[in-house]
N, C-alpha and C. Protein backbone atom coordinates (compact mmCIF):
# COMPACT_ATOMS: atom_id res chain seq x y z
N UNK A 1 0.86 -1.17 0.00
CA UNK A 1 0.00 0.00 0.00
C UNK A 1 0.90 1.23 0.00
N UNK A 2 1.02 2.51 -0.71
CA UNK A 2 1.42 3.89 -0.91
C UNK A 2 0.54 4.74 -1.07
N UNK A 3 0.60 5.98 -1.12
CA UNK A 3 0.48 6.96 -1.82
C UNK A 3 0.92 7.25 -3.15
N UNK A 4 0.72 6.96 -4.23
CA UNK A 4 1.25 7.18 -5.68
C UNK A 4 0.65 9.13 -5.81
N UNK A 5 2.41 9.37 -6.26
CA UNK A 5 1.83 10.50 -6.09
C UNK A 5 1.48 12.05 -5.64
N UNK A 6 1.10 11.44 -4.71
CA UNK A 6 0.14 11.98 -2.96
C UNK A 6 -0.81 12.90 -3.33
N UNK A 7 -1.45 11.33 -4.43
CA UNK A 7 -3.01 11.55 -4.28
C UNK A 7 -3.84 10.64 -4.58
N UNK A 8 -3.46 9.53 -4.48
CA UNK A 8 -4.02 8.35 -4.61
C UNK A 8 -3.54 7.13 -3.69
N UNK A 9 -4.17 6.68 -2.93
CA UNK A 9 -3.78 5.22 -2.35
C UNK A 9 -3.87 4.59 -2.92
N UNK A 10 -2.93 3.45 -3.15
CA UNK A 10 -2.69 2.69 -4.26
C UNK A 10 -1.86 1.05 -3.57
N UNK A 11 -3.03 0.34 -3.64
CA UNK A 11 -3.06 -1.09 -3.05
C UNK A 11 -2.27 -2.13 -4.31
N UNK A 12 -1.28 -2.98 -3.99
CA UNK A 12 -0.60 -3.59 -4.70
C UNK A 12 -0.53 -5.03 -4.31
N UNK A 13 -0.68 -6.23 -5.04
CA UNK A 13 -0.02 -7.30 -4.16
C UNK A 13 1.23 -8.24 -5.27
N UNK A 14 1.98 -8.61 -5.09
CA UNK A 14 2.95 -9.18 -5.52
C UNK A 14 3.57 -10.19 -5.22
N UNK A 15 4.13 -11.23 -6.09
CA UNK A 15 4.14 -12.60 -5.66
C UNK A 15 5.92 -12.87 -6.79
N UNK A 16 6.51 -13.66 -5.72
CA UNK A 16 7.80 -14.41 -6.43
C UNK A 16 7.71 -15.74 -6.41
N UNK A 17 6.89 -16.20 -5.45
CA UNK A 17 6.27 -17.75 -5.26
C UNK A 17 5.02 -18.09 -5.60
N UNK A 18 4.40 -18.24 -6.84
CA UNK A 18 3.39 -18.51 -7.08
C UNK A 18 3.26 -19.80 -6.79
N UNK A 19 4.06 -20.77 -6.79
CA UNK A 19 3.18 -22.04 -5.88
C UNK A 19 2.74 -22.03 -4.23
N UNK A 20 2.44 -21.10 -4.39
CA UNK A 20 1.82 -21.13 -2.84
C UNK A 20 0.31 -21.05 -2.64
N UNK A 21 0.29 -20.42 -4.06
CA UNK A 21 -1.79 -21.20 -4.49
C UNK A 21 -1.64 -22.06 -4.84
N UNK A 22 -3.09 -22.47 -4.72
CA UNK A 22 -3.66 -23.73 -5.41
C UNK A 22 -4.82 -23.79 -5.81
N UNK A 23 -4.84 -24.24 -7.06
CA UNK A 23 -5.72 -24.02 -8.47
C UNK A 23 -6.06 -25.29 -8.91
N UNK A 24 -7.50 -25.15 -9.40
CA UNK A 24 -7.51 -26.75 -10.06
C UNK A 24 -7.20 -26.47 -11.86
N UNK A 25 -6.00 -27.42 -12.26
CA UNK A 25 -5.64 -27.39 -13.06
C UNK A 25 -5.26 -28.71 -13.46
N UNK A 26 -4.72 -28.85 -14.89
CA UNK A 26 -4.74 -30.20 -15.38
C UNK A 26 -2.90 -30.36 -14.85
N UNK A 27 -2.82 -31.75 -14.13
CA UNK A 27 -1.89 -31.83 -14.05
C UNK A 27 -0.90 -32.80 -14.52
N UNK A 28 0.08 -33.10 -14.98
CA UNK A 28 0.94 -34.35 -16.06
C UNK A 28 2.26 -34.81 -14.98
N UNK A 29 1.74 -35.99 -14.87
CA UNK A 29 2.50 -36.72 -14.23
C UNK A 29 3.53 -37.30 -14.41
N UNK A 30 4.84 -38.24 -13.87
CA UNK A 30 5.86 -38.58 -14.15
C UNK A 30 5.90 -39.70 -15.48
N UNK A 31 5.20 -40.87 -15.37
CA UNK A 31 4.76 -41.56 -15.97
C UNK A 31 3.86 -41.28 -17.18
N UNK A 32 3.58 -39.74 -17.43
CA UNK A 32 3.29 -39.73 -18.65
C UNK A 32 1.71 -39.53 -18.54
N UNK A 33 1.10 -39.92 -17.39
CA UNK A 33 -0.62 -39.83 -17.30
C UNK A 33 -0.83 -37.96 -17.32
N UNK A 34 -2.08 -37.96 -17.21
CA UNK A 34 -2.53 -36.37 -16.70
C UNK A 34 -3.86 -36.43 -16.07
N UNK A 35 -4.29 -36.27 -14.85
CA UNK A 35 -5.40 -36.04 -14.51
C UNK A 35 -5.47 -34.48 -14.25
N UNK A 36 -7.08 -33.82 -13.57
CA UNK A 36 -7.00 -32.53 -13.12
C UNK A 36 -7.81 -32.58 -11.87
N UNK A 37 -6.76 -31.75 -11.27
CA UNK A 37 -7.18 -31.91 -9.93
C UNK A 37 -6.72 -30.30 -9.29
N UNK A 38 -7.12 -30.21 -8.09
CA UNK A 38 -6.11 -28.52 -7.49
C UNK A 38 -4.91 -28.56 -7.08
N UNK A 39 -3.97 -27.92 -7.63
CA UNK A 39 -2.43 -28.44 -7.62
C UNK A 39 -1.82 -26.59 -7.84
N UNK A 40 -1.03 -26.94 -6.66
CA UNK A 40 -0.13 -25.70 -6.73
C UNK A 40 0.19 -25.39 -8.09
N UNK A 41 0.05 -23.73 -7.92
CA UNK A 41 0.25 -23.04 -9.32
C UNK A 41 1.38 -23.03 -10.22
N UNK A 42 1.55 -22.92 -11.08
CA UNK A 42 2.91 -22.95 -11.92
C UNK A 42 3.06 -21.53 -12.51
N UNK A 43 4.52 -21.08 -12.53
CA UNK A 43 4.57 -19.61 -13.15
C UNK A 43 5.19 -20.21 -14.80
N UNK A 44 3.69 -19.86 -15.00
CA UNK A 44 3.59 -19.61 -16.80
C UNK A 44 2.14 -18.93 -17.42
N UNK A 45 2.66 -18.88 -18.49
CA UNK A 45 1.72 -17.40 -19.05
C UNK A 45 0.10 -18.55 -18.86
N UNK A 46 0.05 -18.86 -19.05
CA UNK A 46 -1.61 -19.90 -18.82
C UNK A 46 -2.03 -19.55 -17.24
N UNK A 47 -0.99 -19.67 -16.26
CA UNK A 47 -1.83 -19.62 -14.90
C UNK A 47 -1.69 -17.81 -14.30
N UNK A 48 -1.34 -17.10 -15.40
CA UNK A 48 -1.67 -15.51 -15.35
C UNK A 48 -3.19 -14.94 -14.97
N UNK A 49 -3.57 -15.42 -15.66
CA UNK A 49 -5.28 -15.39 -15.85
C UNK A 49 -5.71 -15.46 -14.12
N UNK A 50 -5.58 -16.54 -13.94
CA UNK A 50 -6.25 -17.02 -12.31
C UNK A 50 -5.05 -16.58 -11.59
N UNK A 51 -4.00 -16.40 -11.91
CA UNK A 51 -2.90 -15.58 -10.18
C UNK A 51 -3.21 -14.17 -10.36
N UNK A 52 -3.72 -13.23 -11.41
CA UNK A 52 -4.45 -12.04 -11.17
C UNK A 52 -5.87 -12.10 -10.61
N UNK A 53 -6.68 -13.09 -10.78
CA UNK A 53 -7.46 -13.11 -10.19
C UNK A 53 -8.10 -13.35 -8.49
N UNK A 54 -6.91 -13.82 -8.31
CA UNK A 54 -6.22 -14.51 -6.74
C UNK A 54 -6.03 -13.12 -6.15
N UNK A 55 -4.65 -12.94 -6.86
CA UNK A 55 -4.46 -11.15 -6.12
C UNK A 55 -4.94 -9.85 -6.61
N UNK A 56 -6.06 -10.08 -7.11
CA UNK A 56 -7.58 -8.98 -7.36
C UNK A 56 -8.25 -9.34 -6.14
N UNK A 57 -8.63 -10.34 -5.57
CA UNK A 57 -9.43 -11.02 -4.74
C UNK A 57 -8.57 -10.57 -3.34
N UNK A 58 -7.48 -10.52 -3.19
CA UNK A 58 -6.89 -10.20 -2.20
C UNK A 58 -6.50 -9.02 -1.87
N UNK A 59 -6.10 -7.97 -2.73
CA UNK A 59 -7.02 -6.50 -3.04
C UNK A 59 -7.82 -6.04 -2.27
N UNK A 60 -8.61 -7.09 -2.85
CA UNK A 60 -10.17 -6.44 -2.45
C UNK A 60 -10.40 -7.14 -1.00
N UNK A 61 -10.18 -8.07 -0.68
CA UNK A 61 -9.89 -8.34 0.99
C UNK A 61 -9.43 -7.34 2.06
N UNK A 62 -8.23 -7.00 1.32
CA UNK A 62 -7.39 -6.11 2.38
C UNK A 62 -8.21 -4.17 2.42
N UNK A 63 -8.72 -4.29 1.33
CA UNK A 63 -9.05 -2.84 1.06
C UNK A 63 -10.66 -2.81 2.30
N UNK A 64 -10.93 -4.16 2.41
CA UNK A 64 -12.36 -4.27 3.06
C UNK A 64 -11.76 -3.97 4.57
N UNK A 65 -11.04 -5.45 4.76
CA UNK A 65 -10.19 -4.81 5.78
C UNK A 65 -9.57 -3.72 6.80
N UNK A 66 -9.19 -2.55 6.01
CA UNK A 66 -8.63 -1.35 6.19
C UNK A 66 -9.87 -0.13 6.43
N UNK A 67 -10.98 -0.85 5.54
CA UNK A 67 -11.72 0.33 5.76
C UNK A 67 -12.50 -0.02 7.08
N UNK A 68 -12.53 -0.64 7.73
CA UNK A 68 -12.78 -1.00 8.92
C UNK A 68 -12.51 -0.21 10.22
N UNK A 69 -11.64 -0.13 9.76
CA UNK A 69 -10.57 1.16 11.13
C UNK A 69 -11.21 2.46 11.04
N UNK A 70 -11.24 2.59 12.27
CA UNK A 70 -11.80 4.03 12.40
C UNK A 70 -10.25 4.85 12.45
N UNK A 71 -11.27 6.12 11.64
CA UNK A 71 -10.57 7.40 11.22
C UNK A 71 -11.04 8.52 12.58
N UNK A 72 -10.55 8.95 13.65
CA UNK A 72 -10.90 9.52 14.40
C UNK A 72 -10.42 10.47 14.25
N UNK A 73 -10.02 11.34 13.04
CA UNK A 73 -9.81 13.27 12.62
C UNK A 73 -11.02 13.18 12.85
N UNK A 74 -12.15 12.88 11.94
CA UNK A 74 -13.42 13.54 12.31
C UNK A 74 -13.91 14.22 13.22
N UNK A 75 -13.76 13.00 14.59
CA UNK A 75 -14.27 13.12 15.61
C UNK A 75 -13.58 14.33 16.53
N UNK A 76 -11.93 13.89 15.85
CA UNK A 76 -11.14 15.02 16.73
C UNK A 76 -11.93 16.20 16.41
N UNK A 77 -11.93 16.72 15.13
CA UNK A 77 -12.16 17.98 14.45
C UNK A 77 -13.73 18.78 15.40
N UNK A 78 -14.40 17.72 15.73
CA UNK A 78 -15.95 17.34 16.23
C UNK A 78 -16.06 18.03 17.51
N UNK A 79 -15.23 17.49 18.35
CA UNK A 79 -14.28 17.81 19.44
C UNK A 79 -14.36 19.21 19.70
N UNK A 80 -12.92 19.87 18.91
CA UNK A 80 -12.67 20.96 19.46
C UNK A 80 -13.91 21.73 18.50
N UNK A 81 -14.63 21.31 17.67
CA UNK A 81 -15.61 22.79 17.26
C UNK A 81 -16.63 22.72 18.61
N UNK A 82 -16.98 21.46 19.54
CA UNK A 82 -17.75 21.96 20.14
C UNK A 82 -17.12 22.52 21.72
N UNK A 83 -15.66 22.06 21.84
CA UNK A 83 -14.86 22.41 23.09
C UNK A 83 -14.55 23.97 23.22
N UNK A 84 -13.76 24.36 21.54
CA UNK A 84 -13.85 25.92 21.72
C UNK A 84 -14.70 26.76 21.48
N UNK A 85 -13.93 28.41 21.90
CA UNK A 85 -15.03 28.73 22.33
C UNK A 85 -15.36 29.52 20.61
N UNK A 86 -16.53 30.26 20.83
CA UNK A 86 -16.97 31.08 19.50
C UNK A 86 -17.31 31.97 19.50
N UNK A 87 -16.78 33.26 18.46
CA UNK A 87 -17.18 34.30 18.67
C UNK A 87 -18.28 34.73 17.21
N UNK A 88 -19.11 35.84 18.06
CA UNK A 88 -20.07 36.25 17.14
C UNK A 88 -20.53 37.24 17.36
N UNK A 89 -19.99 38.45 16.61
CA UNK A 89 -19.68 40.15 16.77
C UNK A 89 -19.02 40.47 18.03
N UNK A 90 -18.45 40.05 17.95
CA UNK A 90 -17.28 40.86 18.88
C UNK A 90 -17.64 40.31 20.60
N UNK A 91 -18.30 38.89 20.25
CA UNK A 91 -18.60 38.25 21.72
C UNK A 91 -18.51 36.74 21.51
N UNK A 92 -17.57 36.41 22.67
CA UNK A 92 -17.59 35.01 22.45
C UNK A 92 -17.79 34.22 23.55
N UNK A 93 -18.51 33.00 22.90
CA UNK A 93 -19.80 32.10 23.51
C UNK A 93 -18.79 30.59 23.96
N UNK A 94 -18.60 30.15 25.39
CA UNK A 94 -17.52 29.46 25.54
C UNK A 94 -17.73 28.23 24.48
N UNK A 95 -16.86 27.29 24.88
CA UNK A 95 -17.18 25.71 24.09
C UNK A 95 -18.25 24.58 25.53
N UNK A 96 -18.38 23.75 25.19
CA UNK A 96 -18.89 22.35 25.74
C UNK A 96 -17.90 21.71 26.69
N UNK A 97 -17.88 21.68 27.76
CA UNK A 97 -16.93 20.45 28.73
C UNK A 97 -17.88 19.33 28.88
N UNK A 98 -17.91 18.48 28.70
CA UNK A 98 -18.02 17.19 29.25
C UNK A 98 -17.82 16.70 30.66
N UNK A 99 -16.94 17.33 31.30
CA UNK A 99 -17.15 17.31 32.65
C UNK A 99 -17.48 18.17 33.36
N UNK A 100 -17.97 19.38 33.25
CA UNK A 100 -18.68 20.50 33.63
C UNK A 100 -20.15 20.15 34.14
N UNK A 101 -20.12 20.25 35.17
CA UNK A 101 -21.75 19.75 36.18
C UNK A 101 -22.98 20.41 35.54
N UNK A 102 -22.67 21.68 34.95
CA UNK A 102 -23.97 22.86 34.09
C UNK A 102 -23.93 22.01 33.01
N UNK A 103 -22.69 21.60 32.22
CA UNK A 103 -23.31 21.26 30.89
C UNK A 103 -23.51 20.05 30.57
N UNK A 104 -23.52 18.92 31.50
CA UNK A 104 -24.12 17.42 31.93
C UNK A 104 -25.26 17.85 32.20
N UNK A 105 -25.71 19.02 33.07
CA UNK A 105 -27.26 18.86 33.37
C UNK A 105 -27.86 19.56 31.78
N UNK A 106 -27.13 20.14 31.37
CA UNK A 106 -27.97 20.52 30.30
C UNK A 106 -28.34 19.74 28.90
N UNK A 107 -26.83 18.57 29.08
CA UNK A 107 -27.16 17.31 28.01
C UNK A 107 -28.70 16.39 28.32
N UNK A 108 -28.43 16.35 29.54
CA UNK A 108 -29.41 15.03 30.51
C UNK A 108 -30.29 16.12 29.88
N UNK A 109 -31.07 17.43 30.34
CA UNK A 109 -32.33 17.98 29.76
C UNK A 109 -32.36 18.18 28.28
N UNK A 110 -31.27 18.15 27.43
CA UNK A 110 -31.90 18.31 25.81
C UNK A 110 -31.80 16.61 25.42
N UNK A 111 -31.32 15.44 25.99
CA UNK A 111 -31.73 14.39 25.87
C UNK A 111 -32.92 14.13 26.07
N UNK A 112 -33.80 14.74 26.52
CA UNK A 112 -35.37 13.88 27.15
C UNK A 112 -35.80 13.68 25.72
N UNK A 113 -37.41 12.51 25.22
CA UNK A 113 -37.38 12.20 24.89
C UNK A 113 -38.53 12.97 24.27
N UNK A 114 -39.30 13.67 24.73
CA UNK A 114 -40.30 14.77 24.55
C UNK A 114 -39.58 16.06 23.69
N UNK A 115 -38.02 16.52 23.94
CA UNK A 115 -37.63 17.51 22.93
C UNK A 115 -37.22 16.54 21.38
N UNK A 116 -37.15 15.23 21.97
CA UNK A 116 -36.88 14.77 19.84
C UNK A 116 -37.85 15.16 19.23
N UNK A 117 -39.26 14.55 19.96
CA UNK A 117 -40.08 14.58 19.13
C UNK A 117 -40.99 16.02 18.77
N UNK A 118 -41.05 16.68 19.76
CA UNK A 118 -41.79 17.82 19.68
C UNK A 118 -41.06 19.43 19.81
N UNK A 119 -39.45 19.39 19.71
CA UNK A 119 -38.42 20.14 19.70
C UNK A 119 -38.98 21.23 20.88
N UNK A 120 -37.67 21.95 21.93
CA UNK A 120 -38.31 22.96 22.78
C UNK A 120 -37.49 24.43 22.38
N UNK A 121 -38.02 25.03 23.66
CA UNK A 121 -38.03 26.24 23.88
C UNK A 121 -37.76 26.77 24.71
N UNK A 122 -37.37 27.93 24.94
CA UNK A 122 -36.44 28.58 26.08
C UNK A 122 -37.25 28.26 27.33
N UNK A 123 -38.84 28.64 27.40
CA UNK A 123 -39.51 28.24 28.37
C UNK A 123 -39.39 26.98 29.27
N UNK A 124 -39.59 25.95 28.23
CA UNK A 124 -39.59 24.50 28.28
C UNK A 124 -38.06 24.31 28.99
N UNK A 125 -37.06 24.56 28.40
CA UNK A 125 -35.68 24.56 29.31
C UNK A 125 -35.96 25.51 31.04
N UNK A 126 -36.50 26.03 31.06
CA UNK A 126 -36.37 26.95 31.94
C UNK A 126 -37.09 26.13 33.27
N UNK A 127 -38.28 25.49 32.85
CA UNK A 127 -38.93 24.27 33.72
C UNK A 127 -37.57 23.32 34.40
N UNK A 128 -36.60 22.88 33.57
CA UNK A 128 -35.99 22.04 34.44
C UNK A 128 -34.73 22.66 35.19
N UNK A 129 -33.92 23.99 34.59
CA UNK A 129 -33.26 24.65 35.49
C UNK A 129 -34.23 26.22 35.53
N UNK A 130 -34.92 26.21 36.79
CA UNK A 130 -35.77 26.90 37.30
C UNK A 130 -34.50 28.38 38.29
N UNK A 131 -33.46 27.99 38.08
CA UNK A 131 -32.41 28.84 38.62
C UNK A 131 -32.08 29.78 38.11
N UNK A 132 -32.28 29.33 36.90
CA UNK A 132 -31.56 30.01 35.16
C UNK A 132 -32.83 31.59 34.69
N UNK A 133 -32.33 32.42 34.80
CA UNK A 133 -33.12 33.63 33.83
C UNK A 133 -33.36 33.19 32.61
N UNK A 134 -34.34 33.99 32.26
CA UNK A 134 -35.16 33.64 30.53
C UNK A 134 -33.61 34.07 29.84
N UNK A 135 -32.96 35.09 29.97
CA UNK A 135 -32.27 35.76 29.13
C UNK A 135 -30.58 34.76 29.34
N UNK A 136 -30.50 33.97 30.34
CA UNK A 136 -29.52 33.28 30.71
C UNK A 136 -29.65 31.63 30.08
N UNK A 137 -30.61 31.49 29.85
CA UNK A 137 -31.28 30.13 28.85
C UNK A 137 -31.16 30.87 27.07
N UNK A 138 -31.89 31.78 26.77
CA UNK A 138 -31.20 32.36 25.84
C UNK A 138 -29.76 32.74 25.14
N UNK A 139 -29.05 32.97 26.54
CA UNK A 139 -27.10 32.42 25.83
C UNK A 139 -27.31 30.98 25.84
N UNK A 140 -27.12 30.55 26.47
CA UNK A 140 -27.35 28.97 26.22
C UNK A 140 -27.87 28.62 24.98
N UNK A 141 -28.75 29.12 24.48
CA UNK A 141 -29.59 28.34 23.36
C UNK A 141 -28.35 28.91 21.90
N UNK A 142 -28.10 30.07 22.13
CA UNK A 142 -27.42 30.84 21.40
C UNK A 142 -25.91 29.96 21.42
N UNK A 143 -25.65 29.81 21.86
CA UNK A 143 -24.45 29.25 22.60
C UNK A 143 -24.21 27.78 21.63
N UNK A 144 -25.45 26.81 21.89
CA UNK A 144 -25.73 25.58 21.55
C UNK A 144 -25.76 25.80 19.70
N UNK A 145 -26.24 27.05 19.46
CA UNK A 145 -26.87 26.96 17.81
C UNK A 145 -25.17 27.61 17.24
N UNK A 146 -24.85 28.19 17.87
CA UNK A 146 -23.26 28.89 17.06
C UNK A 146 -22.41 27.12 17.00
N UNK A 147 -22.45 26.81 17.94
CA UNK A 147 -21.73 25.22 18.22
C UNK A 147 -21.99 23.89 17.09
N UNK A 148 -23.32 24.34 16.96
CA UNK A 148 -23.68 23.13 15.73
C UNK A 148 -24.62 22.49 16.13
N UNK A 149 -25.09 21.89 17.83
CA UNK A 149 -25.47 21.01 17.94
C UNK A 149 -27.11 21.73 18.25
N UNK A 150 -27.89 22.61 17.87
CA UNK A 150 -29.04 22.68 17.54
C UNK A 150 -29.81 23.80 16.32
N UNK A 151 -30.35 23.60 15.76
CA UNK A 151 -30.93 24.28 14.86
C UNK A 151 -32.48 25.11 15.03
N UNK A 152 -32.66 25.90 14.60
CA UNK A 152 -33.83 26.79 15.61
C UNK A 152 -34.49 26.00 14.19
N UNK A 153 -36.12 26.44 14.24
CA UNK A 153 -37.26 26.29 13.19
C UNK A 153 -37.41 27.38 12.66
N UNK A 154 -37.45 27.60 11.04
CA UNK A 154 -37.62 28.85 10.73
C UNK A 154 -38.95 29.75 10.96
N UNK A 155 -39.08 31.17 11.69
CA UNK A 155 -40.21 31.96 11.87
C UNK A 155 -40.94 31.14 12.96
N UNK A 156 -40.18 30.42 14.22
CA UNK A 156 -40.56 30.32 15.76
C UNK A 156 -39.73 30.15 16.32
N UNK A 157 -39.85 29.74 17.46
CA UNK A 157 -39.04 29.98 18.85
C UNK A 157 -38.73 28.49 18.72
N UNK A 158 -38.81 27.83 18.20
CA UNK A 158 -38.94 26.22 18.53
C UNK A 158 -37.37 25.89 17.88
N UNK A 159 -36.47 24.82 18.28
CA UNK A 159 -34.94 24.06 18.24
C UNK A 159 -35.29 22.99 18.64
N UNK A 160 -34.52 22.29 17.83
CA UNK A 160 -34.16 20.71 17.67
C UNK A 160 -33.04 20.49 17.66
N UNK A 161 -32.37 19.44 18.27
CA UNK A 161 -31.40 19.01 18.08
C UNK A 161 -30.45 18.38 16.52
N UNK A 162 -29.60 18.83 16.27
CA UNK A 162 -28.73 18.51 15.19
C UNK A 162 -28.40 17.08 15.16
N UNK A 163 -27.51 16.42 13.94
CA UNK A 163 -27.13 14.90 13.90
C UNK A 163 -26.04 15.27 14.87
N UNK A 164 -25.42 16.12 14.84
CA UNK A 164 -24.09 16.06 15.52
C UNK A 164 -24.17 16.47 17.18
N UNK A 165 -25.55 17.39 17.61
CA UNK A 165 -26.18 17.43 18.44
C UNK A 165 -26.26 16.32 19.22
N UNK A 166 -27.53 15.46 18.71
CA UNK A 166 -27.39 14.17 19.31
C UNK A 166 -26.19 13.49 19.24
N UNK A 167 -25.32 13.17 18.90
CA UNK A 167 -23.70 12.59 18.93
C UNK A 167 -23.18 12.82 20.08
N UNK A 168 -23.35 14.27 20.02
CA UNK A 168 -22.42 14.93 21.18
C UNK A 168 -23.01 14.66 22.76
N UNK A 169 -24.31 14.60 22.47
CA UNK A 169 -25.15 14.24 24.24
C UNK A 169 -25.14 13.11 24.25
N UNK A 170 -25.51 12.48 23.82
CA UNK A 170 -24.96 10.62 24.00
C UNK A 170 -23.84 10.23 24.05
N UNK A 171 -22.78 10.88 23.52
CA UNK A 171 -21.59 10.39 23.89
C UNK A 171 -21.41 10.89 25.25
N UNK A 172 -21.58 12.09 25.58
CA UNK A 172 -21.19 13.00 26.26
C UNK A 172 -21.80 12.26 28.11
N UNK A 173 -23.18 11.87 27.86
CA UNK A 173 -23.61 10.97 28.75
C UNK A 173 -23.42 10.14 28.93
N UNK A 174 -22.89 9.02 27.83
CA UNK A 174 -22.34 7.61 27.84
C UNK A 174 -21.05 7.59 28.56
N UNK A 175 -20.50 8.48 28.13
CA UNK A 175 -18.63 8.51 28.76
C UNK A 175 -18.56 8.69 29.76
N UNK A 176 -19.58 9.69 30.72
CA UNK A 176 -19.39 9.91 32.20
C UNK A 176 -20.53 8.56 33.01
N UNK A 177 -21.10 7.99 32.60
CA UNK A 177 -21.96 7.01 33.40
C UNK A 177 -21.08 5.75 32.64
N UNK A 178 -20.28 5.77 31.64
CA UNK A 178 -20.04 4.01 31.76
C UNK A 178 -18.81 4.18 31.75
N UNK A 179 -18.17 5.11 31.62
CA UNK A 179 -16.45 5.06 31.70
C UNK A 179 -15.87 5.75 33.08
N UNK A 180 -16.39 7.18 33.46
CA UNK A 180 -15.58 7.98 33.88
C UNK A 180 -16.44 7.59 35.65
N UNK A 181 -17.46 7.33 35.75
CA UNK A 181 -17.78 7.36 37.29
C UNK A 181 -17.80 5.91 37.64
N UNK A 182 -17.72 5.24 36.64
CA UNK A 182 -17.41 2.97 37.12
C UNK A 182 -15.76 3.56 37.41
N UNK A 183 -14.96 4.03 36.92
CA UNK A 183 -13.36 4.24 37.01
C UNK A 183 -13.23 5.12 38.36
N UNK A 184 -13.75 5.75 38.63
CA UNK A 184 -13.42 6.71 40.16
C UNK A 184 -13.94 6.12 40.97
N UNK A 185 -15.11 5.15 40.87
CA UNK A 185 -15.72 4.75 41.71
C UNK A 185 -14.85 3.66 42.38
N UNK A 186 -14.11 3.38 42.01
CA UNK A 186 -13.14 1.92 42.60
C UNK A 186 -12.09 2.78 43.46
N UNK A 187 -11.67 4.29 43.42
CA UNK A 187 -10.33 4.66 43.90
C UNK A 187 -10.70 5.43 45.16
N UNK A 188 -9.76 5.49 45.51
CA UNK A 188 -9.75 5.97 47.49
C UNK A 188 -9.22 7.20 46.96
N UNK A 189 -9.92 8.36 47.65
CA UNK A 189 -9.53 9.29 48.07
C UNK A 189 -9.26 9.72 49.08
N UNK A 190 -7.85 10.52 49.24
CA UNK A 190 -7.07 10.92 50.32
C UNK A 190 -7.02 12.17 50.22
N UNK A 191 -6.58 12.98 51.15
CA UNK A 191 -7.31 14.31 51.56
C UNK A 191 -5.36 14.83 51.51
N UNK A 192 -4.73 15.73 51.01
CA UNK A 192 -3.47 16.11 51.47
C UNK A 192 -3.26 17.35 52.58
């Protein structure tokens, strides 16, 4: 595998031992008989045909293979658009922590299952942090839509969550309930 180029990946396979397949082919024996049976390959122009076809087939194995692996730029890239922060006229709106206690409670409330279907509203947020000003749920919402992860409805007050939206709160909830609090939960803390 290379880069030909450097702009094409370019998958190759190559062989100096072609008897290391095995092909059914007619085969001629010492004594002069010939039956056909599958018999290691021979390098001559006749078994060309089927040893390209062998390593076409193996090609295409390895290429299946490879694409298998995750490519995590994406995700990196995913990352910091929603970690940093953003500005918009001359004001900027922080990023997303994941371990930040405000913005776990605010995943857990745009997760419920009532904003997929019927998308909310500053009000509707304001019901579950009852702490929060109308105009302090409003950065927030503002906050969330510069970030990516919600999209308002055009000509109302109404937001839904984005594809990358939902990504980000499910992961974001998954990682601290199945990774990050099963892992602290086993360790002793000592006081210095």
């Amino acid at each position: 595998m290379y880069d030909k180029f450097g702009i094409i990946l370019r998958i190759e396979t190559t062989t100096n031992d072609v008897s290391q397949f095995r092909h059914y082919r007619e085969v001629q024996h010492y004594d002069g008989s010939k039956e056909n049976k599958v018999a290691p390959m021979k390098k001559t122009i006749y078994s060309l045909h089927i040893l390209a076809q062998l390593l076409k087939d193996s090609n295409r194995r390895y290429l299946e293979f490879i694409s298998l692996f995750d490519d995590p730029s994406d995700g990196v890239k995913k990352l910091i658009k929603i970690s940093d922060p953003v500005k918009e006229n001359d004001r900027s709106y922080k990023g997303f922590n994941f371990f930040s206690r405000d913005d776990q409670k605010l995943f857990e409330i745009l997760a419920r299952g009532e904003f997929n279907i019927n998308g909310f509203q500053n009000r509707m947020i304001r019901k579950f942090i009852p702490d929060f000003s109308p105009s302090s749920i409003t950065r927030i919402l503002k906050r969330l839509l510069l970030h990516g992860l919600i999209k308002k409805v055009a000509r109302s007050r109404k937001y839904y969550l984005t594809k990358l939206g939902k990504a980000v709160i499910t992961t974001g909830l998954k990682t601290r309930s199945l990774f990050v609090i099963p892992s602290l939960a086993g360790l002793e803390v000592t006081a210095v």
